[in-house]
N, C-alpha and C. Protein backbone atom coordinates (compact mmCIF):
# COMPACT_ATOMS: atom_id res chain seq x y z
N UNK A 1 1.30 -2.65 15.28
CA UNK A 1 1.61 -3.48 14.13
C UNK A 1 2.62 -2.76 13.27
N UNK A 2 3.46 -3.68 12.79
CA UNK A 2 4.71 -3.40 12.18
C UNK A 2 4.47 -3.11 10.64
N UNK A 3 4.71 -2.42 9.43
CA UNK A 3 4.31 -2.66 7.96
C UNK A 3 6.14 -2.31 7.64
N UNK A 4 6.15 -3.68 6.89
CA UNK A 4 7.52 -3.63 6.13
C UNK A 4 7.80 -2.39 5.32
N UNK A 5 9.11 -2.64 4.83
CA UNK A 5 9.29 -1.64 4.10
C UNK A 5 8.73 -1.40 2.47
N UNK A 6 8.80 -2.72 1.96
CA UNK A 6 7.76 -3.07 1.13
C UNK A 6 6.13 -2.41 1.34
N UNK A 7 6.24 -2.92 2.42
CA UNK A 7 4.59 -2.39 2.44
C UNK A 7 4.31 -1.10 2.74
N UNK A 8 5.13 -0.24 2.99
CA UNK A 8 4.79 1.34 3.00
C UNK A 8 5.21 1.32 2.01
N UNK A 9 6.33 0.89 0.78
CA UNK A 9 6.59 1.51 -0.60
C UNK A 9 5.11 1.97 -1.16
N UNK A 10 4.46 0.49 -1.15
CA UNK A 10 3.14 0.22 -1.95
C UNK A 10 1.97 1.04 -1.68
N UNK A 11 1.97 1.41 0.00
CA UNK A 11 1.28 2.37 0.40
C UNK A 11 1.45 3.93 -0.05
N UNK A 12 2.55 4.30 -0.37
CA UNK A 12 2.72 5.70 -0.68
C UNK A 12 2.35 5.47 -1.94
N UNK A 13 2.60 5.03 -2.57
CA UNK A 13 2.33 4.92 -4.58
C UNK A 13 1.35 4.74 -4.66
N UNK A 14 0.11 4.12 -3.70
CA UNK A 14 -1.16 4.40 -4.12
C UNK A 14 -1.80 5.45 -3.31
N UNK A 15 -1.14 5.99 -2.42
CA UNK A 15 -1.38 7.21 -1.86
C UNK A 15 -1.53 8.31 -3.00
N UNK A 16 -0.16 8.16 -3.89
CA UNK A 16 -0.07 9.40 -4.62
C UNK A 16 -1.47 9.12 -5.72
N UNK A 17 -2.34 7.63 -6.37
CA UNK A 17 -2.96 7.59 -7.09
C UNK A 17 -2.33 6.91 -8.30
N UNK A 18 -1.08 5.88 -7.64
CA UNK A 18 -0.33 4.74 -8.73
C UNK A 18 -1.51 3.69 -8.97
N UNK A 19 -1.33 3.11 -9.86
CA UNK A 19 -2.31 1.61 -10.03
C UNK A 19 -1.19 0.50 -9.66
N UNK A 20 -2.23 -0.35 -9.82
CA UNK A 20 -1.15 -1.67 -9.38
C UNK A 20 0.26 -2.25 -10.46
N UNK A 21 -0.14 -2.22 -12.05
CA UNK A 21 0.94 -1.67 -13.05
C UNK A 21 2.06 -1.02 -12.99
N UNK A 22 1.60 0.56 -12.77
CA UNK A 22 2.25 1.23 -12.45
C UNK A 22 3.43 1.30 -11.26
N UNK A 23 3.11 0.65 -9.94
CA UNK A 23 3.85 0.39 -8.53
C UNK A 23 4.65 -1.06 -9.26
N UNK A 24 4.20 -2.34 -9.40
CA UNK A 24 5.25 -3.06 -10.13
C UNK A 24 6.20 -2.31 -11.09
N UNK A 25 5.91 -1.50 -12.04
CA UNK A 25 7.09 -1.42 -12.76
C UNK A 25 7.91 -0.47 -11.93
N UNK A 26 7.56 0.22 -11.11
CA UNK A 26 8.45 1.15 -10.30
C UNK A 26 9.57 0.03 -9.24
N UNK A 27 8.63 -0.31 -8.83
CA UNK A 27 9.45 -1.52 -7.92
C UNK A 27 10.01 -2.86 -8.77
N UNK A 28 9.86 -2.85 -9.72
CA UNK A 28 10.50 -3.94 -10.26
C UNK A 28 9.95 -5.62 -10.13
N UNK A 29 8.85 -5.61 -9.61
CA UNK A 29 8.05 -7.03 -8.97
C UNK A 29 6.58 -7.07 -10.40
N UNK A 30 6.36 -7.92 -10.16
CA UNK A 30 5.06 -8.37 -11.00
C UNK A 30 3.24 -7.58 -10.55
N UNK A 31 3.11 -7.25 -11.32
CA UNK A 31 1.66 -6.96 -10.86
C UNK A 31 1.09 -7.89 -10.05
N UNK A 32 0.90 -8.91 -9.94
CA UNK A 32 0.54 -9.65 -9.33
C UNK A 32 1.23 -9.76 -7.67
N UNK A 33 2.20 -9.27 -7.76
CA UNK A 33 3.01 -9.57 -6.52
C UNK A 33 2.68 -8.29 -5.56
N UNK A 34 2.05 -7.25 -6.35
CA UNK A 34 1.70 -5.85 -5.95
C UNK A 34 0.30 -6.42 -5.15
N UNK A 35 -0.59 -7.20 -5.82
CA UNK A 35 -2.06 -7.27 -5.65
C UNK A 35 -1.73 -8.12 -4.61
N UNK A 36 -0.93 -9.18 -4.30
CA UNK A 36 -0.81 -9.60 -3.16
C UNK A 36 -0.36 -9.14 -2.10
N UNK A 37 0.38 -8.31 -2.01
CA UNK A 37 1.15 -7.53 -1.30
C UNK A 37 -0.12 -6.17 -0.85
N UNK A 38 -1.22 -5.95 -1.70
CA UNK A 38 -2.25 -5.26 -0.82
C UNK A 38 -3.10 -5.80 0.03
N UNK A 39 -2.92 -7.17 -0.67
CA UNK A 39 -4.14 -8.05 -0.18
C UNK A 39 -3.59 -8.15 1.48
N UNK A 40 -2.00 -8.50 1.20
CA UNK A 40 -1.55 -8.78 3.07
C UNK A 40 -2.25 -7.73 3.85
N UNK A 41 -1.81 -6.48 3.17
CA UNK A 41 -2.17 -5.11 4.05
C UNK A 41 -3.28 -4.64 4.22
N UNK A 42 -4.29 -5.13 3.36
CA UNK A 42 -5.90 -4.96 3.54
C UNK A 42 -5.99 -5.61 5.14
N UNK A 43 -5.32 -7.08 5.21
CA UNK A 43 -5.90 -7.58 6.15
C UNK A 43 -5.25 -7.17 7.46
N UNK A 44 -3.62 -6.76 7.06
CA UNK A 44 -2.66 -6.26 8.59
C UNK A 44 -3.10 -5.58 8.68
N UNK A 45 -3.81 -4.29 8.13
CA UNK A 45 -4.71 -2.98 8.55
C UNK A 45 -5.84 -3.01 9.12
N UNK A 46 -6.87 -4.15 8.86
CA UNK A 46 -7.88 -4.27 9.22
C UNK A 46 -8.79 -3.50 8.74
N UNK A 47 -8.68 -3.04 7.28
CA UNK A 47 -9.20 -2.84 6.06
C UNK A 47 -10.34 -3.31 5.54
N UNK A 48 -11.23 -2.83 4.59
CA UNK A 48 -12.18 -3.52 3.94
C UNK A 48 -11.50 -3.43 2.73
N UNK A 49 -11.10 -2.79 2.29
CA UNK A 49 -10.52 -2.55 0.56
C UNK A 49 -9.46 -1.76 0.50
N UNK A 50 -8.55 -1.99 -0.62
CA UNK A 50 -7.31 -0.78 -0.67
C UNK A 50 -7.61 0.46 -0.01
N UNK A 51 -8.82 0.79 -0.59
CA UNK A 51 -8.88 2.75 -0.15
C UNK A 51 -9.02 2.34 1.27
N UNK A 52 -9.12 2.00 1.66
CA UNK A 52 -9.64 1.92 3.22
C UNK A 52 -8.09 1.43 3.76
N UNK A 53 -7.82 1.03 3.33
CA UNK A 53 -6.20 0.78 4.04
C UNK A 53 -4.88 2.05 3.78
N UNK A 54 -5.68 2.79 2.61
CA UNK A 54 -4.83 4.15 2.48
C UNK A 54 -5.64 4.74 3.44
N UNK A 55 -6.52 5.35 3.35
CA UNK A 55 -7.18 6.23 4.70
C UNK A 55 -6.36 5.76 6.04
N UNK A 56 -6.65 4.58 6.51
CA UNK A 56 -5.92 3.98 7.55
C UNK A 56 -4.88 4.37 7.57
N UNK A 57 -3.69 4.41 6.83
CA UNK A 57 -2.33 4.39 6.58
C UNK A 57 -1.53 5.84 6.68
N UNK A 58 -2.48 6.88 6.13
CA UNK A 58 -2.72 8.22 6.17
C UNK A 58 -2.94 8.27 7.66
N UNK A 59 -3.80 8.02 7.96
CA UNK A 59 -4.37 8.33 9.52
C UNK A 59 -3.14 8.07 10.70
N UNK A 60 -2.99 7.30 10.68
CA UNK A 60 -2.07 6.75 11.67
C UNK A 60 -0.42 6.22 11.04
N UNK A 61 -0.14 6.48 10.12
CA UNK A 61 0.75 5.64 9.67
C UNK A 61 2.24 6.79 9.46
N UNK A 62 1.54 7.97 8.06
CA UNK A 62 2.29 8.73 7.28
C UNK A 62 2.42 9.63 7.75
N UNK A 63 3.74 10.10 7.85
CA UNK A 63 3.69 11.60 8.34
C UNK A 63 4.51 12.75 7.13
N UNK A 64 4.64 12.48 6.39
CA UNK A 64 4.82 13.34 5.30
C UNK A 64 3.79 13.52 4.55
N UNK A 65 2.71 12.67 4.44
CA UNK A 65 1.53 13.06 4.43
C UNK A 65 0.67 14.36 4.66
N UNK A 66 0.64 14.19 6.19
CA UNK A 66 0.10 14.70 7.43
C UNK A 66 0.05 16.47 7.28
């Protein structure tokens, strides 16, 4: 599975411990557009909840992480 580029932005910024506020005003989009934009990736990850889609994302995803 593919994650846009969008969707790793959003992933690293809550990697580092951004809120959803915080990642909109960085990216320039609406809070709301953030919360949807996890919501996609909760489910392209096969996630139960944000943290669980960072663990995921970490695991297999990041390698500057790593």
């Amino acid at each position: 599975m593919e994650l846009s580029v969008r969707e790793t932005q959003i992933l690293e910024f809550l990697c580092y411990g951004d809120g959803d506020k915080e990642i909109a005003c960085k990216l320039k989009i609406s809070p709301r557009t953030v919360q949807t934009h996890i919501s996609r990736l909760v489910l392209k990850l096969n996630a139960r909840n944000r943290i669980s889609a960072v663990a995921t994302y970490l695991r297999y995803y990041a390698k500057e992480f790593a």
